[in-house]
PDB file of N, CA and C in Angstrom:
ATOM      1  N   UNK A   1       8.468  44.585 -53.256  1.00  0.00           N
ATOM      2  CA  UNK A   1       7.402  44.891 -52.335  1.00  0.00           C
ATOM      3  C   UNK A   1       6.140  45.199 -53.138  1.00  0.00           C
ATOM      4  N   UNK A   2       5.102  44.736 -53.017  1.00  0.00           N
ATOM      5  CA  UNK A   2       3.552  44.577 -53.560  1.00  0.00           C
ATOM      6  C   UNK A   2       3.096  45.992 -52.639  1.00  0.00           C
ATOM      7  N   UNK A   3       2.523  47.145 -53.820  1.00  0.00           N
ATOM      8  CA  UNK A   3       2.213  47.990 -53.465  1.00  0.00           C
ATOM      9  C   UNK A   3       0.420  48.105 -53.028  1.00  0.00           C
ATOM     10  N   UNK A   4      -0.184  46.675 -53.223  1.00  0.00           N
ATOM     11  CA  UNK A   4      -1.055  46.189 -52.651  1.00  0.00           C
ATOM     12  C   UNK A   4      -1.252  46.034 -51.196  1.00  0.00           C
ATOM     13  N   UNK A   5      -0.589  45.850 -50.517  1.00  0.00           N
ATOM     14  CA  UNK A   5       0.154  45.255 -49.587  1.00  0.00           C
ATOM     15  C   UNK A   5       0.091  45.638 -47.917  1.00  0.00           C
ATOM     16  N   UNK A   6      -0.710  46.549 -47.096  1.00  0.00           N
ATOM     17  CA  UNK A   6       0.016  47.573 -46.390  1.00  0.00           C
ATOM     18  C   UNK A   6       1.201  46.917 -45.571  1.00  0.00           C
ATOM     19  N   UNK A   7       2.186  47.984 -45.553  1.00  0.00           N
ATOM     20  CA  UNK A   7       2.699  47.546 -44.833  1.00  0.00           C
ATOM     21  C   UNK A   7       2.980  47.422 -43.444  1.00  0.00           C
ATOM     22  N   UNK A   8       1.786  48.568 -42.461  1.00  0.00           N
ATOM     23  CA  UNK A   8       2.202  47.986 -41.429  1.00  0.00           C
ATOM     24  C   UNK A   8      -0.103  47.878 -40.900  1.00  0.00           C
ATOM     25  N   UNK A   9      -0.040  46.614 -41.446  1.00  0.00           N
ATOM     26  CA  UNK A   9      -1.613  46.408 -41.167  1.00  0.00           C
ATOM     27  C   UNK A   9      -1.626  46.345 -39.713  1.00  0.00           C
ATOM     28  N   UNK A  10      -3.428  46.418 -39.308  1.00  0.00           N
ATOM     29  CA  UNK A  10      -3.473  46.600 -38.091  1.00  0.00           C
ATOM     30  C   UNK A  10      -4.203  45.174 -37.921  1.00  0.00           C
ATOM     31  N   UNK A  11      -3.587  44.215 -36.533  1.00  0.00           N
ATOM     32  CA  UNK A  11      -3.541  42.794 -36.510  1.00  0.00           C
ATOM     33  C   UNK A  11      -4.528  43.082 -35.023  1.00  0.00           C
ATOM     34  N   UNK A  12      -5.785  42.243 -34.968  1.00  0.00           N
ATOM     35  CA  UNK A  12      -6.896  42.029 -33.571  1.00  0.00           C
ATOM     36  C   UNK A  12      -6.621  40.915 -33.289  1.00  0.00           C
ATOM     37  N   UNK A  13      -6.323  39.841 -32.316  1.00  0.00           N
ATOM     38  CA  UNK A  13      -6.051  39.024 -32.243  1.00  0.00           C
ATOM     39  C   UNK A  13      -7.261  38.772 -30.819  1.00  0.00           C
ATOM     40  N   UNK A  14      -8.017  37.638 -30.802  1.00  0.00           N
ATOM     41  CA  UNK A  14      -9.329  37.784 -29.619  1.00  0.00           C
ATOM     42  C   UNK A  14      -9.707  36.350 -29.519  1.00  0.00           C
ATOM     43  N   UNK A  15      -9.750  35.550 -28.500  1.00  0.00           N
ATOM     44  CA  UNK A  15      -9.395  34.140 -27.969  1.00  0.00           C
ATOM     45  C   UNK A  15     -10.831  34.095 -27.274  1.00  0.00           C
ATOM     46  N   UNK A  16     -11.128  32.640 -26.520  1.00  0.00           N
ATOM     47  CA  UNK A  16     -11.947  32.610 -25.177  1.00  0.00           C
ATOM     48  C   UNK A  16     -10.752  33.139 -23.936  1.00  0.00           C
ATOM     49  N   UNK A  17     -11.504  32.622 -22.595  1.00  0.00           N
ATOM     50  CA  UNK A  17     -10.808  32.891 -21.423  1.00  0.00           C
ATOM     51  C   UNK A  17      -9.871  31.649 -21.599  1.00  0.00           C
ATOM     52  N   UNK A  18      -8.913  32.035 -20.969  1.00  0.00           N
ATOM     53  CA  UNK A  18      -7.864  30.413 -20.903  1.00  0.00           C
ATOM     54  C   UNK A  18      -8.209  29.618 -19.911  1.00  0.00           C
ATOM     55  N   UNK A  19      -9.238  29.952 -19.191  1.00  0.00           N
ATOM     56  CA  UNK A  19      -9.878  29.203 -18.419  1.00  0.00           C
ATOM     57  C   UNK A  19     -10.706  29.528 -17.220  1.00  0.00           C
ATOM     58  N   UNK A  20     -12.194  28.777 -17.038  1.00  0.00           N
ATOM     59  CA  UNK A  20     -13.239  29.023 -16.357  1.00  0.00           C
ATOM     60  C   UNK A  20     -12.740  29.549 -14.954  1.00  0.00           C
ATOM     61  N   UNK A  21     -11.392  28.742 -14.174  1.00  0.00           N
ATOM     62  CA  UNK A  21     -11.132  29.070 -12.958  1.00  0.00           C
ATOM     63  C   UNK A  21     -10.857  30.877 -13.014  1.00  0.00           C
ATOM     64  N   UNK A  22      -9.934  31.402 -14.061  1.00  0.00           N
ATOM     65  CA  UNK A  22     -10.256  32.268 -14.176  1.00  0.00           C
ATOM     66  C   UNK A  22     -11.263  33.311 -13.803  1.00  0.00           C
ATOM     67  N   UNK A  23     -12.492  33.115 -14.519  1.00  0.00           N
ATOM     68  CA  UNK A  23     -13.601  33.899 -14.099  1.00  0.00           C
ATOM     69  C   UNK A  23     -13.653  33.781 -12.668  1.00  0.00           C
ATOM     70  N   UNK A  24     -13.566  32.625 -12.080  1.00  0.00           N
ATOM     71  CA  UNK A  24     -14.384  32.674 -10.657  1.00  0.00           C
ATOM     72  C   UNK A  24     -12.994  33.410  -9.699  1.00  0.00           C
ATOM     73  N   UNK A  25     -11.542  33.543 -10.006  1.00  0.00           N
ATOM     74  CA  UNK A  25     -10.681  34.165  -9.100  1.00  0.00           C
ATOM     75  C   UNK A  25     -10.742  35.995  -9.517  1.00  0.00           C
ATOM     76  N   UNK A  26     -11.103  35.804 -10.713  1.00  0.00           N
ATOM     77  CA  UNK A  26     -11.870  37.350 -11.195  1.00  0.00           C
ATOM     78  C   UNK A  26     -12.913  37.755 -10.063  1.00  0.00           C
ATOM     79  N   UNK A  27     -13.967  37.207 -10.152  1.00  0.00           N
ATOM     80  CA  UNK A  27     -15.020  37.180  -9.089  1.00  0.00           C
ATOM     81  C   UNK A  27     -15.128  37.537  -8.239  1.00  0.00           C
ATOM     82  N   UNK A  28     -13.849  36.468  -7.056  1.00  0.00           N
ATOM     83  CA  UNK A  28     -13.601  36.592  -5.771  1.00  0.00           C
ATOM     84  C   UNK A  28     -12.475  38.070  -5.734  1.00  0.00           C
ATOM     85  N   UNK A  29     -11.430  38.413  -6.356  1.00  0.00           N
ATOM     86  CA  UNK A  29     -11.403  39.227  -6.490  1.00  0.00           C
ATOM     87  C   UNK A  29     -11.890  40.894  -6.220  1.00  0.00           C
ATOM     88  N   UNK A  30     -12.922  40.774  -7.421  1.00  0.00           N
ATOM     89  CA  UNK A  30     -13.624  41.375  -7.637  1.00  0.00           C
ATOM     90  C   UNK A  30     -14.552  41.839  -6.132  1.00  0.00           C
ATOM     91  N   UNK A  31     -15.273  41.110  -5.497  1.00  0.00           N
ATOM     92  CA  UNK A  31     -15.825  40.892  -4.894  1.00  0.00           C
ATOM     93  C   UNK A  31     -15.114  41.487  -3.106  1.00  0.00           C
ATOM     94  N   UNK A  32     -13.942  41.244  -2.732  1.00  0.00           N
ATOM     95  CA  UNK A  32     -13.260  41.597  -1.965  1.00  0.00           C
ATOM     96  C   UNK A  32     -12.431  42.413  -2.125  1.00  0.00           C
ATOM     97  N   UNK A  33     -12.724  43.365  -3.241  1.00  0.00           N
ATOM     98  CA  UNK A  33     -12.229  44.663  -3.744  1.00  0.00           C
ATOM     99  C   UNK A  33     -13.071  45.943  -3.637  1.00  0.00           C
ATOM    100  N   UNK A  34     -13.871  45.432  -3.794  1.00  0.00           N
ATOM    101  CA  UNK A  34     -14.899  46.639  -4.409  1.00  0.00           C
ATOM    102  C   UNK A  34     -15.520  47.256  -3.012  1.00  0.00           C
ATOM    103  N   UNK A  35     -15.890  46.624  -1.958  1.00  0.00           N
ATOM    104  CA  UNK A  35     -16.304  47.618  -0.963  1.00  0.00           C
ATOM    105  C   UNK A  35     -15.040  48.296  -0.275  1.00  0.00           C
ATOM    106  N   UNK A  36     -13.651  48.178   0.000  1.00  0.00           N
ATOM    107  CA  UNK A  36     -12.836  48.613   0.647  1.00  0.00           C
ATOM    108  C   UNK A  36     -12.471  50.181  -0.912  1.00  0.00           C
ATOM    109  N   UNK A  37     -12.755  49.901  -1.899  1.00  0.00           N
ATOM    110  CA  UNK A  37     -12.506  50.675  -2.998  1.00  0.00           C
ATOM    111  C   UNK A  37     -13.990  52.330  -2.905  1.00  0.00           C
ATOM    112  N   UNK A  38     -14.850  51.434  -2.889  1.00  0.00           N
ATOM    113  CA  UNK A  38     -15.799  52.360  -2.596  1.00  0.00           C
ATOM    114  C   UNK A  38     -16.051  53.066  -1.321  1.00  0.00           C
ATOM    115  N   UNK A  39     -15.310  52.702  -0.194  1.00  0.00           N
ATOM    116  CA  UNK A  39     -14.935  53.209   0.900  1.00  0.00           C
ATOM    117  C   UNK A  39     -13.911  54.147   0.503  1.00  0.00           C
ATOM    118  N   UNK A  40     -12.748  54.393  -0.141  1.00  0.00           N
ATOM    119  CA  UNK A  40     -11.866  54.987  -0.193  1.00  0.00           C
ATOM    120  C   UNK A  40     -12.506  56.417  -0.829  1.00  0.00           C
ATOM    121  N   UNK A  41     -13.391  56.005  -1.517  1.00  0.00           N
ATOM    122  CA  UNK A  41     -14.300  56.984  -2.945  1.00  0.00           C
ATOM    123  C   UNK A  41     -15.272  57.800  -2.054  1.00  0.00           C
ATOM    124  N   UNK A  42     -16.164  56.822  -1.112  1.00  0.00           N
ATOM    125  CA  UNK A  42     -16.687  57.955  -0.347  1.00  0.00           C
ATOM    126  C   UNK A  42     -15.832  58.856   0.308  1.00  0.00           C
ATOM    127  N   UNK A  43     -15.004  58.532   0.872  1.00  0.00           N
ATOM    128  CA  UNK A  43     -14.179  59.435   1.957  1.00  0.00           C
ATOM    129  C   UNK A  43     -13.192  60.311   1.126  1.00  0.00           C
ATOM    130  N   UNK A  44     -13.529  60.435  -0.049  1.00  0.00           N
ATOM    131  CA  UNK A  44     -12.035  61.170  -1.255  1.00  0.00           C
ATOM    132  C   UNK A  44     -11.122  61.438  -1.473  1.00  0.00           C
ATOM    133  N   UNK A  45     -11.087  59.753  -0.879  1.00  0.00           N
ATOM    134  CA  UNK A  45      -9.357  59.608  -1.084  1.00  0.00           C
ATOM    135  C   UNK A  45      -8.973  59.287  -2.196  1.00  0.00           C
ATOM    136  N   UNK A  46      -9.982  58.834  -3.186  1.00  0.00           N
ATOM    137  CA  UNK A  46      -9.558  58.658  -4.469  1.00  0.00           C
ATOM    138  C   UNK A  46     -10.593  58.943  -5.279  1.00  0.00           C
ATOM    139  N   UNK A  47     -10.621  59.448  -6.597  1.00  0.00           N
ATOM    140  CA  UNK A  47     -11.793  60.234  -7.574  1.00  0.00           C
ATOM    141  C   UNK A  47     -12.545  58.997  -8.479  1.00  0.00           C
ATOM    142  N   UNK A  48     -13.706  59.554  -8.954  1.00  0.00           N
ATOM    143  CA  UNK A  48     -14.342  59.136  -9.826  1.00  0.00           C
ATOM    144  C   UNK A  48     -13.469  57.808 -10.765  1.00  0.00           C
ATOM    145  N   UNK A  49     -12.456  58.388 -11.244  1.00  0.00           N
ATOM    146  CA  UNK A  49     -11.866  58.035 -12.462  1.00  0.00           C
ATOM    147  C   UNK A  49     -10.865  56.771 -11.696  1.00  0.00           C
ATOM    148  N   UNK A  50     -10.084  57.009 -10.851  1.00  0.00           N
ATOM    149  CA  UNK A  50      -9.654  56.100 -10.322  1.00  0.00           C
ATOM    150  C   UNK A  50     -10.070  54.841  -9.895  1.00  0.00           C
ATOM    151  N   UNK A  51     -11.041  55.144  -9.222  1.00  0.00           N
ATOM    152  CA  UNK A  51     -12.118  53.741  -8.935  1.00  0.00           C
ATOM    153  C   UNK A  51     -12.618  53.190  -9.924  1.00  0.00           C
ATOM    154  N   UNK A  52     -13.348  53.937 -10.822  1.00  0.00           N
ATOM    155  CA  UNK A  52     -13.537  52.855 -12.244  1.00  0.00           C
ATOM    156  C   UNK A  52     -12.190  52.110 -12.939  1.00  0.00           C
ATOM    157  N   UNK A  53     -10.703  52.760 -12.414  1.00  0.00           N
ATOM    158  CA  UNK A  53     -10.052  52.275 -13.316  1.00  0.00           C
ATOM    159  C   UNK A  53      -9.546  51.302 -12.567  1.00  0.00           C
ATOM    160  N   UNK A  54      -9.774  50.909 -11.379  1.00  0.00           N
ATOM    161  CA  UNK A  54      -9.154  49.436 -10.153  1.00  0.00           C
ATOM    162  C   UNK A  54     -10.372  48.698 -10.426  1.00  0.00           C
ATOM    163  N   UNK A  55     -11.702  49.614 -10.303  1.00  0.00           N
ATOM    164  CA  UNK A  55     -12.525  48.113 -10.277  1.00  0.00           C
ATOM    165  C   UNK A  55     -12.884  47.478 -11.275  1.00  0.00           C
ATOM    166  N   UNK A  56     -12.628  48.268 -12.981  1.00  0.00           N
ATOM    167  CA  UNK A  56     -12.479  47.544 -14.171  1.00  0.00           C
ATOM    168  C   UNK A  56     -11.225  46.238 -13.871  1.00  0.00           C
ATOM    169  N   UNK A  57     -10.293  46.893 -13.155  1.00  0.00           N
ATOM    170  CA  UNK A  57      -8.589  46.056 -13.031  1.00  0.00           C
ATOM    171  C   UNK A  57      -9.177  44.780 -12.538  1.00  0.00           C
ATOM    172  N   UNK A  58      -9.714  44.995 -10.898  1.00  0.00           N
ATOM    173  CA  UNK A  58     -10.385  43.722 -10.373  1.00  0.00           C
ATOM    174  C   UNK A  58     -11.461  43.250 -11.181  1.00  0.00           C
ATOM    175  N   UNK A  59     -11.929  43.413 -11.832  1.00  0.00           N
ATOM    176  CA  UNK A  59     -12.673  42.780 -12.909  1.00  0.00           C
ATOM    177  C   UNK A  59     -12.085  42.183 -14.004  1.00  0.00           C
ATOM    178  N   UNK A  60     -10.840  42.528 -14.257  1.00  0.00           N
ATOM    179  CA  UNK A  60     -10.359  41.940 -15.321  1.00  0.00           C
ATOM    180  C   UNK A  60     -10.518  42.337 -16.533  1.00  0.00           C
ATOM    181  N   UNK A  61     -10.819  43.509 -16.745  1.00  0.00           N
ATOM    182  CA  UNK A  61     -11.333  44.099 -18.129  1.00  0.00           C
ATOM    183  C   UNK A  61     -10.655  45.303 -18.014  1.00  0.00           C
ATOM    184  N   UNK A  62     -10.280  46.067 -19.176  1.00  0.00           N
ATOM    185  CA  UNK A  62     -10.257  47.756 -19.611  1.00  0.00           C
ATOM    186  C   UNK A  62     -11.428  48.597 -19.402  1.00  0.00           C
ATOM    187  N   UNK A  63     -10.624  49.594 -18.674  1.00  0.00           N
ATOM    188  CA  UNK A  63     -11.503  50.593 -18.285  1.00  0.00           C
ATOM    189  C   UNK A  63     -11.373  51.935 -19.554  1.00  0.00           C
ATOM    190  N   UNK A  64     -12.160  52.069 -20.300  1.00  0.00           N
ATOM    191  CA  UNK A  64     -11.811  53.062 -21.335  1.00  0.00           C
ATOM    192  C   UNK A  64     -12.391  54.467 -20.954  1.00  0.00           C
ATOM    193  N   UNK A  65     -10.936  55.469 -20.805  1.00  0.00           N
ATOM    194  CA  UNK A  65     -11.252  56.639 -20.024  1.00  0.00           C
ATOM    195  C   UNK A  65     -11.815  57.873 -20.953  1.00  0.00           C
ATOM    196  N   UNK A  66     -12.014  57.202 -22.163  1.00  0.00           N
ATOM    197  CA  UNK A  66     -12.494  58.263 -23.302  1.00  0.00           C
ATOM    198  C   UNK A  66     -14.518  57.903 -23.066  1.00  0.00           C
ATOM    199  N   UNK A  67     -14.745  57.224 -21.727  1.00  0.00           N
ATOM    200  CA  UNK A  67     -16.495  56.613 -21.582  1.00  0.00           C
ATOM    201  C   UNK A  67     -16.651  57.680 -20.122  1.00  0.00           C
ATOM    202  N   UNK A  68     -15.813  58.104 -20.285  1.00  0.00           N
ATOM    203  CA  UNK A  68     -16.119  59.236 -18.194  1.00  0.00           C
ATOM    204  C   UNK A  68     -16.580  59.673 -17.931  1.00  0.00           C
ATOM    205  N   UNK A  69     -17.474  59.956 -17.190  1.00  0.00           N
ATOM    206  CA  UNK A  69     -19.192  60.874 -17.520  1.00  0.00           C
ATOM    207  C   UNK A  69     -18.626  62.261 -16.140  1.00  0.00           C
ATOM    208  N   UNK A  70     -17.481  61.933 -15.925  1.00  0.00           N
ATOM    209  CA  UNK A  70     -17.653  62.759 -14.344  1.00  0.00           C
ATOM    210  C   UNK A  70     -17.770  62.401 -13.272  1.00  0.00           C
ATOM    211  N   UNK A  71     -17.731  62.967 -11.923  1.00  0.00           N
ATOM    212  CA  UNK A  71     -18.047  62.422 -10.814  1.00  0.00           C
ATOM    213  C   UNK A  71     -19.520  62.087 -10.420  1.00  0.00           C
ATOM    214  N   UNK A  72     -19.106  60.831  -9.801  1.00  0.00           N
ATOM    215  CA  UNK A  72     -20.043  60.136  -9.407  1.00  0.00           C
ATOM    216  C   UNK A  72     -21.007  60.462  -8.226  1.00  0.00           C
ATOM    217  N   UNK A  73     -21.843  59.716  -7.645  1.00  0.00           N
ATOM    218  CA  UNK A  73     -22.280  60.568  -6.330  1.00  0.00           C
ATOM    219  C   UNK A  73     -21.982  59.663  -5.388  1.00  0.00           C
ATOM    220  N   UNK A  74     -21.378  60.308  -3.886  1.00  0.00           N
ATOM    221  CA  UNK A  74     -20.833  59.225  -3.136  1.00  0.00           C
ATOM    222  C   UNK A  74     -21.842  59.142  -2.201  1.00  0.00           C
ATOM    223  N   UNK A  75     -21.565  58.171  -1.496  1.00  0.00           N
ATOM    224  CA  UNK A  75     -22.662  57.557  -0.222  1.00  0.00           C
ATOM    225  C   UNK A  75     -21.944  58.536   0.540  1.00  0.00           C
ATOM    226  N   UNK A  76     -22.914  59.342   1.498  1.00  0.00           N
ATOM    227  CA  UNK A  76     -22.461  59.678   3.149  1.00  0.00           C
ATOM    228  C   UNK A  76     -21.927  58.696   3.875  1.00  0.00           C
ATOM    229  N   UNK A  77     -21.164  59.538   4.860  1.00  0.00           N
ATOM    230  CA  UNK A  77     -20.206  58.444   5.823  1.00  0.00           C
ATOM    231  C   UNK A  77     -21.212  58.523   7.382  1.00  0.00           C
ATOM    232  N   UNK A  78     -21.719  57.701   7.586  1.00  0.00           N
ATOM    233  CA  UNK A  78     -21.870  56.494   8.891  1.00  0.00           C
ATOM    234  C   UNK A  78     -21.034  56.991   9.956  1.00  0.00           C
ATOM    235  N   UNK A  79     -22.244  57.582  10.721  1.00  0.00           N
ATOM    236  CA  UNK A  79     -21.461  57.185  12.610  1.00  0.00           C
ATOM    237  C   UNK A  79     -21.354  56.103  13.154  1.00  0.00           C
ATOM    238  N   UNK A  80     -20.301  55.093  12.740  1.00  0.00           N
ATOM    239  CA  UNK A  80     -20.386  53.680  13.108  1.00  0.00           C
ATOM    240  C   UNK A  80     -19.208  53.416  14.205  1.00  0.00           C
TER     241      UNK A  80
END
């Protein structure tokens, strides 16, 4: 064993998308997520932290919870 060597290196491995359709079912997604999500947030049924971490999900990306600034400010709820 080569004491040069490490032995347990740390490996990044980072590609394109596997494909454009991708982005756009991200999108739609995305898109038919996010107001039924921010509905849930006004009414507090679910916190700050939660909602960033579904609508990073519907986005398709990591939500990194070490970036959390706190609660957010919610919209008032509508006599509708």
């Amino acid at each position: 064993m080569d004491p040069a060597v490490f032995a347990e290196p740390k490996i990044k491995v980072t590609g394109p998308d596997i494909s454009e359709r991708d982005n756009s079912i991200l999108a739609l997604s995305f898109q038919r997520a996010i107001i039924p999500l921010t509905d849930l947030y006004d009414r507090k049924m679910i916190d700050t932290k939660e909602l960033l971490h579904l609508v990073y999900s519907f986005a398709g990306q990591q939500y990194d919870e070490s970036k959390y600034l706190g609660e957010g400010l919610r919209r008032p709820l509508s006599n509708k």
